[in-house]
PDB file of N, CA and C in Angstrom:
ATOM      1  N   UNK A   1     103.669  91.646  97.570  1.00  0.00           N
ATOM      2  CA  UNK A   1     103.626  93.089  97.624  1.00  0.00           C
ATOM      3  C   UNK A   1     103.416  93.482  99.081  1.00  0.00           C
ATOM      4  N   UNK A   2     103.610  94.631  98.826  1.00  0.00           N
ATOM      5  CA  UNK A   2     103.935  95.038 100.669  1.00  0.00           C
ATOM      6  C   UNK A   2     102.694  96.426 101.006  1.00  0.00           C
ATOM      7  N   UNK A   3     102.199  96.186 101.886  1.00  0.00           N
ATOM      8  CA  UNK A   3     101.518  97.591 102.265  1.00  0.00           C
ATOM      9  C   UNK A   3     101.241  97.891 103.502  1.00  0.00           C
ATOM     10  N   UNK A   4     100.945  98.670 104.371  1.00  0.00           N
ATOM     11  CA  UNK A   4     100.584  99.240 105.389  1.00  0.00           C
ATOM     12  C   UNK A   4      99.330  99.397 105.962  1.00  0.00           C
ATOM     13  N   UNK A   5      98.890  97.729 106.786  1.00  0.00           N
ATOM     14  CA  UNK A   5      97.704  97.530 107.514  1.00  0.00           C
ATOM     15  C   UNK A   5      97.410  97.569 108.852  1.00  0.00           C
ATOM     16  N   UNK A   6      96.504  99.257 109.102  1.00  0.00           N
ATOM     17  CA  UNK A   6      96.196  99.390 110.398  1.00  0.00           C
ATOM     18  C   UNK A   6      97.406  99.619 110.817  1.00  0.00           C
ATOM     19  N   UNK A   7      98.630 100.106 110.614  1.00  0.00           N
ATOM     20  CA  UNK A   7      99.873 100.819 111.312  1.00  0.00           C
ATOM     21  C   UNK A   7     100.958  99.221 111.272  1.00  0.00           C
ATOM     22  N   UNK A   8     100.533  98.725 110.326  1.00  0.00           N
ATOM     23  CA  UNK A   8     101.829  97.368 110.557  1.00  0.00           C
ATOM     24  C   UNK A   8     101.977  96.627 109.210  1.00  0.00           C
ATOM     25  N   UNK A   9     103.399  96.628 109.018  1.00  0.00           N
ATOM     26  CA  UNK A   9     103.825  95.998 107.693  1.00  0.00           C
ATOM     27  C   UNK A   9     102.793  95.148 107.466  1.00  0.00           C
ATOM     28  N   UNK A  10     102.711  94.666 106.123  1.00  0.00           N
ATOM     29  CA  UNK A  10     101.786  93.056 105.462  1.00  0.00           C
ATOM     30  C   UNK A  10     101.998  92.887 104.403  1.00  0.00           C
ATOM     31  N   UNK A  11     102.039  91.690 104.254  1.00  0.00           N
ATOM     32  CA  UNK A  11     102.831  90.863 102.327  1.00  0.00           C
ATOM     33  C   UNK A  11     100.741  90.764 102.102  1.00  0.00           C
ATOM     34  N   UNK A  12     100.489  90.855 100.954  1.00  0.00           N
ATOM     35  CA  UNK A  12      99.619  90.750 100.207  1.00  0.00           C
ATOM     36  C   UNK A  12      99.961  90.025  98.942  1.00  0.00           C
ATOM     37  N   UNK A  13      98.787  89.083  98.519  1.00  0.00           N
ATOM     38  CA  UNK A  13      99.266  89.030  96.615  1.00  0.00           C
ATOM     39  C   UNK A  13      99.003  90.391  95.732  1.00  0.00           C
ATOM     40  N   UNK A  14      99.860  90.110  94.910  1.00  0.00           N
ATOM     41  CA  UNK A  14     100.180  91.200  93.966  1.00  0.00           C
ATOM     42  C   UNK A  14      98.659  91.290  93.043  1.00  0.00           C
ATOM     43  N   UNK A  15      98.290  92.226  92.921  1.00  0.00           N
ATOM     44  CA  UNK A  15      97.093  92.864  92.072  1.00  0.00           C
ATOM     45  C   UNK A  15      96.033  92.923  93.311  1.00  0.00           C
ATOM     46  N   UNK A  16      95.788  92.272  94.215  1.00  0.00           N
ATOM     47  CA  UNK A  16      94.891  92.143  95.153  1.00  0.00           C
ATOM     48  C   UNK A  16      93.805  93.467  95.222  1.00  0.00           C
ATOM     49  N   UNK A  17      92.893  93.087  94.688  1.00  0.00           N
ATOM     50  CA  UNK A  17      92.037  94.354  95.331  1.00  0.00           C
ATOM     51  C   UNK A  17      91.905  94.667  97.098  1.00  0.00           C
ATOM     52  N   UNK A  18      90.650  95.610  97.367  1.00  0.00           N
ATOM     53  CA  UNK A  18      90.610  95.900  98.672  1.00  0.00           C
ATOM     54  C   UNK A  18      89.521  95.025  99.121  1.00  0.00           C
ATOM     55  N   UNK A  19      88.698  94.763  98.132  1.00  0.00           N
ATOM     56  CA  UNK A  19      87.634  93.256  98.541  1.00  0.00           C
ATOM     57  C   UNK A  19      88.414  91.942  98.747  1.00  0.00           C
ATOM     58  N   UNK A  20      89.397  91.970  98.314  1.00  0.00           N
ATOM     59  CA  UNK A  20      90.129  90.874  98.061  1.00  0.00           C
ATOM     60  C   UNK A  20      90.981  90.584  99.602  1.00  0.00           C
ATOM     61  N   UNK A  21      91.297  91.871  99.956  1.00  0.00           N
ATOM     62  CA  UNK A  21      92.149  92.082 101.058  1.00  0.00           C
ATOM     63  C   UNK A  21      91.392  91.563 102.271  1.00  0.00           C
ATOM     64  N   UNK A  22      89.995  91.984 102.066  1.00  0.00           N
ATOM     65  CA  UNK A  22      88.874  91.443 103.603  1.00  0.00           C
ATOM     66  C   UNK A  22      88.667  90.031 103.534  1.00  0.00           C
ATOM     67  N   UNK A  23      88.557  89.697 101.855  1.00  0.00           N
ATOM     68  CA  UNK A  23      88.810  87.882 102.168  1.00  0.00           C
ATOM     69  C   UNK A  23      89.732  87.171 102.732  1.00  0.00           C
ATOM     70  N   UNK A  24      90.849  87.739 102.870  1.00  0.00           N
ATOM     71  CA  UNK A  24      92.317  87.090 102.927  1.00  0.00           C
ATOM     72  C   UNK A  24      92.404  87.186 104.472  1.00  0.00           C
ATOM     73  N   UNK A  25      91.733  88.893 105.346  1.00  0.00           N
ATOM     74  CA  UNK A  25      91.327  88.823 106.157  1.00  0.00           C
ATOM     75  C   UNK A  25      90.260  88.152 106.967  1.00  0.00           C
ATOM     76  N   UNK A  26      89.492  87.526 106.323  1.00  0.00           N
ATOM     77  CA  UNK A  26      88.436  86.606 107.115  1.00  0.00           C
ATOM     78  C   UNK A  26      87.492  87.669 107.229  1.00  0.00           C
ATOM     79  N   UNK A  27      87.358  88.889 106.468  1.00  0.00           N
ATOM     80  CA  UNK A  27      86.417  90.110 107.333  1.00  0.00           C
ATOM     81  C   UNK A  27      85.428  90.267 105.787  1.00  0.00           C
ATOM     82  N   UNK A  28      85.304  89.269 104.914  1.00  0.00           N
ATOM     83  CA  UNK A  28      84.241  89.723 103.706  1.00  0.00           C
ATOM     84  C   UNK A  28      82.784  89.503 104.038  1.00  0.00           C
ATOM     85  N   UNK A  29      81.825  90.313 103.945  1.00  0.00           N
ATOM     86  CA  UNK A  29      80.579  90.215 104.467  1.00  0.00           C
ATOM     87  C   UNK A  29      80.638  91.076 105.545  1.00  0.00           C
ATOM     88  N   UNK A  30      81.474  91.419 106.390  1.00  0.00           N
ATOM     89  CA  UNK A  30      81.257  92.028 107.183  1.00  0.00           C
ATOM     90  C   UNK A  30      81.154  93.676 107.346  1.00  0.00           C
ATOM     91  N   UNK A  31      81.019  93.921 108.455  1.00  0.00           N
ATOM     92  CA  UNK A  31      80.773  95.342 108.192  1.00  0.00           C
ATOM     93  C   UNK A  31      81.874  96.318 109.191  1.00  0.00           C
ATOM     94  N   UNK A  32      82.745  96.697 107.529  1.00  0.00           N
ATOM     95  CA  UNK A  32      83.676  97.212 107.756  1.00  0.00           C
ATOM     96  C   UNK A  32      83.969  98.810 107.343  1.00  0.00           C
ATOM     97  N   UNK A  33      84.732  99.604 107.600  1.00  0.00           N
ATOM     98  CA  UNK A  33      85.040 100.745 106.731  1.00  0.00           C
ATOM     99  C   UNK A  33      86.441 100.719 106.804  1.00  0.00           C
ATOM    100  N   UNK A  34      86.905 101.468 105.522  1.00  0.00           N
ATOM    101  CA  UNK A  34      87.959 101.138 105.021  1.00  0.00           C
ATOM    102  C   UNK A  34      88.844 102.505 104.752  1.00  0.00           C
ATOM    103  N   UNK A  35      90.153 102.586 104.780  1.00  0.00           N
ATOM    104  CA  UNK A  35      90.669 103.974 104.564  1.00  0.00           C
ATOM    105  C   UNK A  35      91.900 103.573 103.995  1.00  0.00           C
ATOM    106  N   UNK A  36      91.653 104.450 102.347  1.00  0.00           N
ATOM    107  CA  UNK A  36      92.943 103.926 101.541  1.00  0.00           C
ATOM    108  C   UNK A  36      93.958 105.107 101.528  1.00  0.00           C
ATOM    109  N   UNK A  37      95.125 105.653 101.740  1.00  0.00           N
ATOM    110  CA  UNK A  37      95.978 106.429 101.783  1.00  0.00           C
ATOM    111  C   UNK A  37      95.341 107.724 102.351  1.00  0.00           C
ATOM    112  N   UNK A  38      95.020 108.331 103.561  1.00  0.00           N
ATOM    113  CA  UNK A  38      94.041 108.805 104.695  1.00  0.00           C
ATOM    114  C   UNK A  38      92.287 109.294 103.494  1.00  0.00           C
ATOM    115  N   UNK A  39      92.562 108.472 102.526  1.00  0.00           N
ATOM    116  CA  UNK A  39      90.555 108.809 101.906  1.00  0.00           C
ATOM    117  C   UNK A  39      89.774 107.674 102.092  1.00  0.00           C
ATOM    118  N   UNK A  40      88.523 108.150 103.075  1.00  0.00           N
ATOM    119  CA  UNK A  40      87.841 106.855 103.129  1.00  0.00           C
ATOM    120  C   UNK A  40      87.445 106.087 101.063  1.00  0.00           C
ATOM    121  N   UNK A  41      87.609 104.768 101.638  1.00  0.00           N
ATOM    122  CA  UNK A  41      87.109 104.051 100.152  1.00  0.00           C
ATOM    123  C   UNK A  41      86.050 103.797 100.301  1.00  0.00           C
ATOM    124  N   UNK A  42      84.851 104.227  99.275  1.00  0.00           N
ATOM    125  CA  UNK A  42      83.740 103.384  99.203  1.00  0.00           C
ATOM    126  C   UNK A  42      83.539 102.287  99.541  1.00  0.00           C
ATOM    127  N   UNK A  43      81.959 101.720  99.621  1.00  0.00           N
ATOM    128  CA  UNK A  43      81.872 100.543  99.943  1.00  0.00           C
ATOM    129  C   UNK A  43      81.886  99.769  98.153  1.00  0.00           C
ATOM    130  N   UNK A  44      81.497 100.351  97.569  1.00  0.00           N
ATOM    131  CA  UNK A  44      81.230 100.162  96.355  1.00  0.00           C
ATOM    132  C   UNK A  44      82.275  99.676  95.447  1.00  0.00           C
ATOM    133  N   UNK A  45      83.231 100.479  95.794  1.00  0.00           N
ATOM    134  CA  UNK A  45      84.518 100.437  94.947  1.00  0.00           C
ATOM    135  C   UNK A  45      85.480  98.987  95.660  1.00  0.00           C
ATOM    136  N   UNK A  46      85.345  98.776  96.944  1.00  0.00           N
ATOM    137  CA  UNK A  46      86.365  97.586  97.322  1.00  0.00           C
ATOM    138  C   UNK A  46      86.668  96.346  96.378  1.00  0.00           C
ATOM    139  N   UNK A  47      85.695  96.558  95.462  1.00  0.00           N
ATOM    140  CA  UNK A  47      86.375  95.572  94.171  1.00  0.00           C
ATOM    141  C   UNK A  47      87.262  96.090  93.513  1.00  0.00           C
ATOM    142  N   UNK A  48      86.792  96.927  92.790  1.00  0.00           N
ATOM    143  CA  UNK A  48      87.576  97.358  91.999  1.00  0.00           C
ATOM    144  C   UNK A  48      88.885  97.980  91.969  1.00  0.00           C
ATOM    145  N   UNK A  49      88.857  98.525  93.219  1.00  0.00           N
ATOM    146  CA  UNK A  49      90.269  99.136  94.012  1.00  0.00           C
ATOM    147  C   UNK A  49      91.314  98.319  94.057  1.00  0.00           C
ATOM    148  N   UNK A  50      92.277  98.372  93.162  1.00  0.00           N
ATOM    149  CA  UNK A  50      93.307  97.403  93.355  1.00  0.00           C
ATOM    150  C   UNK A  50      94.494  98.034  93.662  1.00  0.00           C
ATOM    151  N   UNK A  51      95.363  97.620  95.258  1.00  0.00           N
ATOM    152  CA  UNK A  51      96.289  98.258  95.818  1.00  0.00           C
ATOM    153  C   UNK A  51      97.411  98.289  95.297  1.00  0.00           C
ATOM    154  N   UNK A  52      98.138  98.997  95.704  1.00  0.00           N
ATOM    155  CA  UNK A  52      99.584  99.369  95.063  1.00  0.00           C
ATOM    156  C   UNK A  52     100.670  98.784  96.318  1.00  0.00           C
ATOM    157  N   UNK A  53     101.560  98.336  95.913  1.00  0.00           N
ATOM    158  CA  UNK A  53     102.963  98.584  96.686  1.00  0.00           C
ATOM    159  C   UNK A  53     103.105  99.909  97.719  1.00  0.00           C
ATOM    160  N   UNK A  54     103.092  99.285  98.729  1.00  0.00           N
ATOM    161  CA  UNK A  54     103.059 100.472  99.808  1.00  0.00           C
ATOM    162  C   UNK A  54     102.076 101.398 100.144  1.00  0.00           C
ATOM    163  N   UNK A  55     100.823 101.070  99.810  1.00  0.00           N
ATOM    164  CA  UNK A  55      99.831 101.635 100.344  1.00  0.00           C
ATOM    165  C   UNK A  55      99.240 101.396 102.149  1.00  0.00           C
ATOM    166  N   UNK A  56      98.776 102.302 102.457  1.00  0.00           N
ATOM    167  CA  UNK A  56      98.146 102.309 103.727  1.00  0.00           C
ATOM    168  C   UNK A  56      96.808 102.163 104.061  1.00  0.00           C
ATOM    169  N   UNK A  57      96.845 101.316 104.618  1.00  0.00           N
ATOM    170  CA  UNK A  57      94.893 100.773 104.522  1.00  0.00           C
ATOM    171  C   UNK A  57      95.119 100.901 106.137  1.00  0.00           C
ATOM    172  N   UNK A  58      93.543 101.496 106.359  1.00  0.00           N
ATOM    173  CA  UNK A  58      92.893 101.259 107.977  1.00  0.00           C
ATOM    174  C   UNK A  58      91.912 100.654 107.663  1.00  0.00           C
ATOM    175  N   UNK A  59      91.918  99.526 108.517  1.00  0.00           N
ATOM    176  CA  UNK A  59      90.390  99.350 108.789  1.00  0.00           C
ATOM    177  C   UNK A  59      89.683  98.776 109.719  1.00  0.00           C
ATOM    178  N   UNK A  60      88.305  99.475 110.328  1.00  0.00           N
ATOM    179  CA  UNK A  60      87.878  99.523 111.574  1.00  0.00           C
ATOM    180  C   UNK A  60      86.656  98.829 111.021  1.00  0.00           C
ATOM    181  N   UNK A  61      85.800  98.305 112.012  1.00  0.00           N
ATOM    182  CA  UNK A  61      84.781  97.453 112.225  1.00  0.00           C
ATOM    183  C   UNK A  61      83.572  98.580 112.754  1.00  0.00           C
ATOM    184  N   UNK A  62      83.002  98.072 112.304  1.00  0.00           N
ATOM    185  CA  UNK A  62      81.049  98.667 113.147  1.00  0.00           C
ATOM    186  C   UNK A  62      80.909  97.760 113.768  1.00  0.00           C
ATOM    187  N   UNK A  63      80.742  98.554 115.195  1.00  0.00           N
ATOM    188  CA  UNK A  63      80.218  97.558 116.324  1.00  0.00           C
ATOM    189  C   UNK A  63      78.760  97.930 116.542  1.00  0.00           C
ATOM    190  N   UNK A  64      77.902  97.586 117.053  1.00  0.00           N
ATOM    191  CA  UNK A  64      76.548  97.859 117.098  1.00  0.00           C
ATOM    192  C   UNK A  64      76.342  97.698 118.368  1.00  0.00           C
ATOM    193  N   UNK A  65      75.037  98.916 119.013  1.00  0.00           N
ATOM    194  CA  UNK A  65      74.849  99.071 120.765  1.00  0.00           C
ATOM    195  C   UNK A  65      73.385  99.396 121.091  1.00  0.00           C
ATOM    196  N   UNK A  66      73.298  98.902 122.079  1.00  0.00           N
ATOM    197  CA  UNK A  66      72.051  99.575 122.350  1.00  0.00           C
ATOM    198  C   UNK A  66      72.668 100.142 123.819  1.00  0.00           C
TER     199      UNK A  66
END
């Protein structure tokens, strides 16, 4: 399946949630925020959220500063 990560094509497996998507990314545990078709997604929901064909995901990192 195909969708739109951070402004650039990407093959995904089919049913893949959005938790699923940060594993595949190497980014689970981490601290991320996520934006599914321009609505931020919960943190809560990244399981359960399972993407569609041609969806648009952003997603940016928390960096931390002093």
């Amino acid at each position: 399946m195909h969708i739109i990560l951070n402004g650039e094509p990407r093959e995904i497996p089919n049913d893949c949630t959005a938790g699923q998507l940060l594993e595949v990314l190497e980014l689970g545990g981490k601290r991320v925020a996520m934006e599914l078709n321009l609505d931020i997604l919960p943190r809560g929901e990244f399981d359960s959220q399972t993407l569609k064909e041609g969806d648009r995901v952003e997603i940016v990192h928390a960096i931390g500063g002093g």
